[in-house]
C-alpha atoms as a PDB file:
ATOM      1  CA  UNK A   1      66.563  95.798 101.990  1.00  0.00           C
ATOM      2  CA  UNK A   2      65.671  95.042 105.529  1.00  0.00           C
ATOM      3  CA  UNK A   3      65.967  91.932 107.670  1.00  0.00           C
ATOM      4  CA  UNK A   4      63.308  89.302 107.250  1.00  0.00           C
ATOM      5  CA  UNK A   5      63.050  90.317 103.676  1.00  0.00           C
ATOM      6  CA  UNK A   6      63.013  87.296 101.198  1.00  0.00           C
ATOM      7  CA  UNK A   7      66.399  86.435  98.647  1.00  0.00           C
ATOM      8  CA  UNK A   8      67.355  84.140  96.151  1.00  0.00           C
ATOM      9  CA  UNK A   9      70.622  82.438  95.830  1.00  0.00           C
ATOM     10  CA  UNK A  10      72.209  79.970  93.224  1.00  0.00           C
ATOM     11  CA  UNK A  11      74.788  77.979  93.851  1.00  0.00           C
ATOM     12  CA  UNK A  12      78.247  78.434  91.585  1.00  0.00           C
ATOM     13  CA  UNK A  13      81.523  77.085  91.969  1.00  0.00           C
ATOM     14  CA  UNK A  14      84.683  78.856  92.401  1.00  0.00           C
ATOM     15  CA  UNK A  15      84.997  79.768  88.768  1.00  0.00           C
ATOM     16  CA  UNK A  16      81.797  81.543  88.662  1.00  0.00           C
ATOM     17  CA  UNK A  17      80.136  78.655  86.980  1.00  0.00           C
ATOM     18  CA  UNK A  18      76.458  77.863  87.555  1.00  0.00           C
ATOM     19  CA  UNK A  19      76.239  74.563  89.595  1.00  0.00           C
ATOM     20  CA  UNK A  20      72.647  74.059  89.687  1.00  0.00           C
ATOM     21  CA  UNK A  21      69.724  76.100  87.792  1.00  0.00           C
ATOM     22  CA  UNK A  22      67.565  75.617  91.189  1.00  0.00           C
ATOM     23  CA  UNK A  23      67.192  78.799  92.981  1.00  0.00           C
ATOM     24  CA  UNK A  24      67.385  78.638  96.803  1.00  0.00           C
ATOM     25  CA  UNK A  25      65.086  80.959  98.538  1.00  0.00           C
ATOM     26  CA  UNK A  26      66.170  82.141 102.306  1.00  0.00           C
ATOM     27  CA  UNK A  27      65.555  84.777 104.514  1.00  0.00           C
ATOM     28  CA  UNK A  28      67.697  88.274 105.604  1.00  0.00           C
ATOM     29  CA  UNK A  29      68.786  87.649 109.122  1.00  0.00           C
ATOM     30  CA  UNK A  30      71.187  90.366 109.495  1.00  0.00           C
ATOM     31  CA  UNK A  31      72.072  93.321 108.082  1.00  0.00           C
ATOM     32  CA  UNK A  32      75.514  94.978 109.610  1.00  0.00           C
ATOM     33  CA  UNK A  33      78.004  97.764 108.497  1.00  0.00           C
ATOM     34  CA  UNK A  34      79.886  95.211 106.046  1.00  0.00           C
ATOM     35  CA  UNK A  35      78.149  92.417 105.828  1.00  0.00           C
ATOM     36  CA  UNK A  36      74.518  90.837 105.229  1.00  0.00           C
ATOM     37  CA  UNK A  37      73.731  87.517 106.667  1.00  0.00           C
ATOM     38  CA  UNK A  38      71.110  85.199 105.016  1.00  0.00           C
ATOM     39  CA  UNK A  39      70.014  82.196 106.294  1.00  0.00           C
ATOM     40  CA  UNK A  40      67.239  79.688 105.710  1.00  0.00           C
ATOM     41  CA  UNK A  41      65.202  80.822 108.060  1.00  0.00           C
ATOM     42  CA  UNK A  42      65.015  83.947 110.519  1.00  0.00           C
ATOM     43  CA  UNK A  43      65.866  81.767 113.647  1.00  0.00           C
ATOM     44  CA  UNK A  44      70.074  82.426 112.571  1.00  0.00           C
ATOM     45  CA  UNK A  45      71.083  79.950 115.259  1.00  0.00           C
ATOM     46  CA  UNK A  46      69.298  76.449 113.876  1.00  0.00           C
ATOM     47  CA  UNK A  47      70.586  77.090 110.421  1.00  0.00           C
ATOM     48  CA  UNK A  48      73.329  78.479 109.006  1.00  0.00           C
ATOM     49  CA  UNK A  49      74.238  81.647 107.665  1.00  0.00           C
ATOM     50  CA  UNK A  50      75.696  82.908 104.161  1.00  0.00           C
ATOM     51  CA  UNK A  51      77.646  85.957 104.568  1.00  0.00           C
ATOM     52  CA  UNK A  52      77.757  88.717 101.568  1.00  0.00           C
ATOM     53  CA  UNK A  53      79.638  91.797 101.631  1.00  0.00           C
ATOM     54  CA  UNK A  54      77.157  94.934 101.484  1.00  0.00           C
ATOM     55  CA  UNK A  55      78.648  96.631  98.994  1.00  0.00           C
ATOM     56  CA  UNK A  56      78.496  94.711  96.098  1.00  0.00           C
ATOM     57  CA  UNK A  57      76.868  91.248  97.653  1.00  0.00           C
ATOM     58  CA  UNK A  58      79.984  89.092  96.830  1.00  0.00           C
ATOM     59  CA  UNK A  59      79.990  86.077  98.855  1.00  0.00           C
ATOM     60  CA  UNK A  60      82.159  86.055 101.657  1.00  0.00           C
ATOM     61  CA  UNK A  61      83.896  82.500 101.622  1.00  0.00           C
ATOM     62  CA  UNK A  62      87.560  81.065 101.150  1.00  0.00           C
ATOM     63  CA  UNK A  63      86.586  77.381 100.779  1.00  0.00           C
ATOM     64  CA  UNK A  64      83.489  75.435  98.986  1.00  0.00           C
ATOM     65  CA  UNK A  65      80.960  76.388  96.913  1.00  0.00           C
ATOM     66  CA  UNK A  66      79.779  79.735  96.586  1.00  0.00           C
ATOM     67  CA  UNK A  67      76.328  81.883  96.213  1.00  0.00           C
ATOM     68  CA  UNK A  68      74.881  84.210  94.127  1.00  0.00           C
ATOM     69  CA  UNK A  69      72.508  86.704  95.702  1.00  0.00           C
ATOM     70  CA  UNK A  70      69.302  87.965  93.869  1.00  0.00           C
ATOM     71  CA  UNK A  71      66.374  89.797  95.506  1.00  0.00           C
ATOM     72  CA  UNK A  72      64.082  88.884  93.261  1.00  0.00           C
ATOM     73  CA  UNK A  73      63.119  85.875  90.950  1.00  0.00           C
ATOM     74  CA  UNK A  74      63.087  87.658  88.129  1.00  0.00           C
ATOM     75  CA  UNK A  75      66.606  89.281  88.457  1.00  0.00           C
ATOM     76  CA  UNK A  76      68.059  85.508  88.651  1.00  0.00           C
ATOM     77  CA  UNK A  77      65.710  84.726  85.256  1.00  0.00           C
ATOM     78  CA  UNK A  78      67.073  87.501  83.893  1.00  0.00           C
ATOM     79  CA  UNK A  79      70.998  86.639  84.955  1.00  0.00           C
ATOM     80  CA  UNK A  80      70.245  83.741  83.425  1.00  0.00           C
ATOM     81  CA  UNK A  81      69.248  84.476  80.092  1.00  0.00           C
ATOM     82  CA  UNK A  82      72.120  87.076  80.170  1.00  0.00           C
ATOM     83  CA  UNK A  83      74.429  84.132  80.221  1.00  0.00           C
ATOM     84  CA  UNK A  84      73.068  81.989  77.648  1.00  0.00           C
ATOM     85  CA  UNK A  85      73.096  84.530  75.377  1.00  0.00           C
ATOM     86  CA  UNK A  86      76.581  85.682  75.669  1.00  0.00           C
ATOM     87  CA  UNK A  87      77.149  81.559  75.735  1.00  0.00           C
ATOM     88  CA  UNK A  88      75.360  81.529  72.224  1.00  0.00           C
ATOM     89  CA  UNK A  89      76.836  84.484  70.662  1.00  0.00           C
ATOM     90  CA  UNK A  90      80.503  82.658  71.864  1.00  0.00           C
ATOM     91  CA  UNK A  91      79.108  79.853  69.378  1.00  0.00           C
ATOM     92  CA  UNK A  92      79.010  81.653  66.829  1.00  0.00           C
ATOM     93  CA  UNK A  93      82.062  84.331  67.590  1.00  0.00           C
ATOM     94  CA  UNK A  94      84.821  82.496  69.057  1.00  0.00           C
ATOM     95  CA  UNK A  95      86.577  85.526  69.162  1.00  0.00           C
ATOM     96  CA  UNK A  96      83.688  87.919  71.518  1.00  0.00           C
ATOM     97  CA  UNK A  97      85.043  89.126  74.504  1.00  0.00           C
ATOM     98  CA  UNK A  98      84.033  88.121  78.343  1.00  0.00           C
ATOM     99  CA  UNK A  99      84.161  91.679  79.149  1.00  0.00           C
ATOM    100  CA  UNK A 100      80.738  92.511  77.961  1.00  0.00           C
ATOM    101  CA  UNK A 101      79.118  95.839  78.564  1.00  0.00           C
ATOM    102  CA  UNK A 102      75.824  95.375  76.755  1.00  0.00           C
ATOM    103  CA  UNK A 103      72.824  95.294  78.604  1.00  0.00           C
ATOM    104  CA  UNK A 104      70.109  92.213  78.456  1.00  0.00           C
ATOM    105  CA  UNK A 105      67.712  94.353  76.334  1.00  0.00           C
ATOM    106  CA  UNK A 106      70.965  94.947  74.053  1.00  0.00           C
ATOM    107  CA  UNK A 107      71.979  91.212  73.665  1.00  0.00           C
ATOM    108  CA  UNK A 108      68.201  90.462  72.921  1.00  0.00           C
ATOM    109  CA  UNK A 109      68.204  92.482  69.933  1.00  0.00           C
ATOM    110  CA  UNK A 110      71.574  90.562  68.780  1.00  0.00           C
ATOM    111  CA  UNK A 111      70.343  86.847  69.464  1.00  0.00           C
ATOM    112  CA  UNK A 112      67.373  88.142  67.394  1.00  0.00           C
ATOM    113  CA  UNK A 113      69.230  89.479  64.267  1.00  0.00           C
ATOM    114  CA  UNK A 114      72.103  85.824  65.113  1.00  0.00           C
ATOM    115  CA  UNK A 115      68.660  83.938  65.017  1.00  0.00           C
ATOM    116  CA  UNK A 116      69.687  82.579  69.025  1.00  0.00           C
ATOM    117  CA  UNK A 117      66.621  81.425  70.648  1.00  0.00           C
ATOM    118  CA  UNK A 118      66.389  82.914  73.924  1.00  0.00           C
ATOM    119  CA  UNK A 119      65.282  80.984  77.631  1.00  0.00           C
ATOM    120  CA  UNK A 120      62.484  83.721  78.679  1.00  0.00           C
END
């Protein structure tokens, strides 16, 4: 991770809820001791800036909409299929937690024995 590489965001609201499927791609401006700043472009002061926290790239904001940060395309895909899944498998199981610790490959292998179809 270094500044002027590329990242994806997706806009959710407060909740954690996926606002739009569109994925937004902008540019590392800055990368401090706490913080990364992303922007739209590299010039930081003609656009604005997102602000994540570095350690676990939460979104830094108290009002709005937030962001989710991906560095790749495919991480967001897979994010998203991750969801949808665990969305299915609520379908069917009421009861299934929201704590889940299974891993994408894992919930495949359960939406294929539940008969879910799967977005990828």
């Amino acid at each position: 991770m270094k500044v002027g590489d590329k990242v994806y965001l997706r806009q959710i609201n407060r909740m954690g809820k996926l606002l739009s499927e569109e994925l937004h791609e902008w540019v590392i401006v800055k990368i401090g001791r706490k913080f990364i700043y992303v922007g739209e472009t590299v010039d930081a002061k003609e656009h604005r800036l997102e602000k994540f926290i570095k350690e676990d790239l939460r979104h830094q904001k108290d009002y709005g909409h937030k962001w989710e940060l991906y560095f790749s395309k495919k991480g967001a895909k897979e994010k998203e299929e991750y969801l949808h899944i665990l969305r299915e498998l609520r379908k069917i199981i009421p009861s299934y937690g929201s704590n889940c610790s299974l891993d994408l490959n894992q919930l495949r292998k359960i939406a294929e024995v539940a008969g879910i179809k799967t977005k990828l």
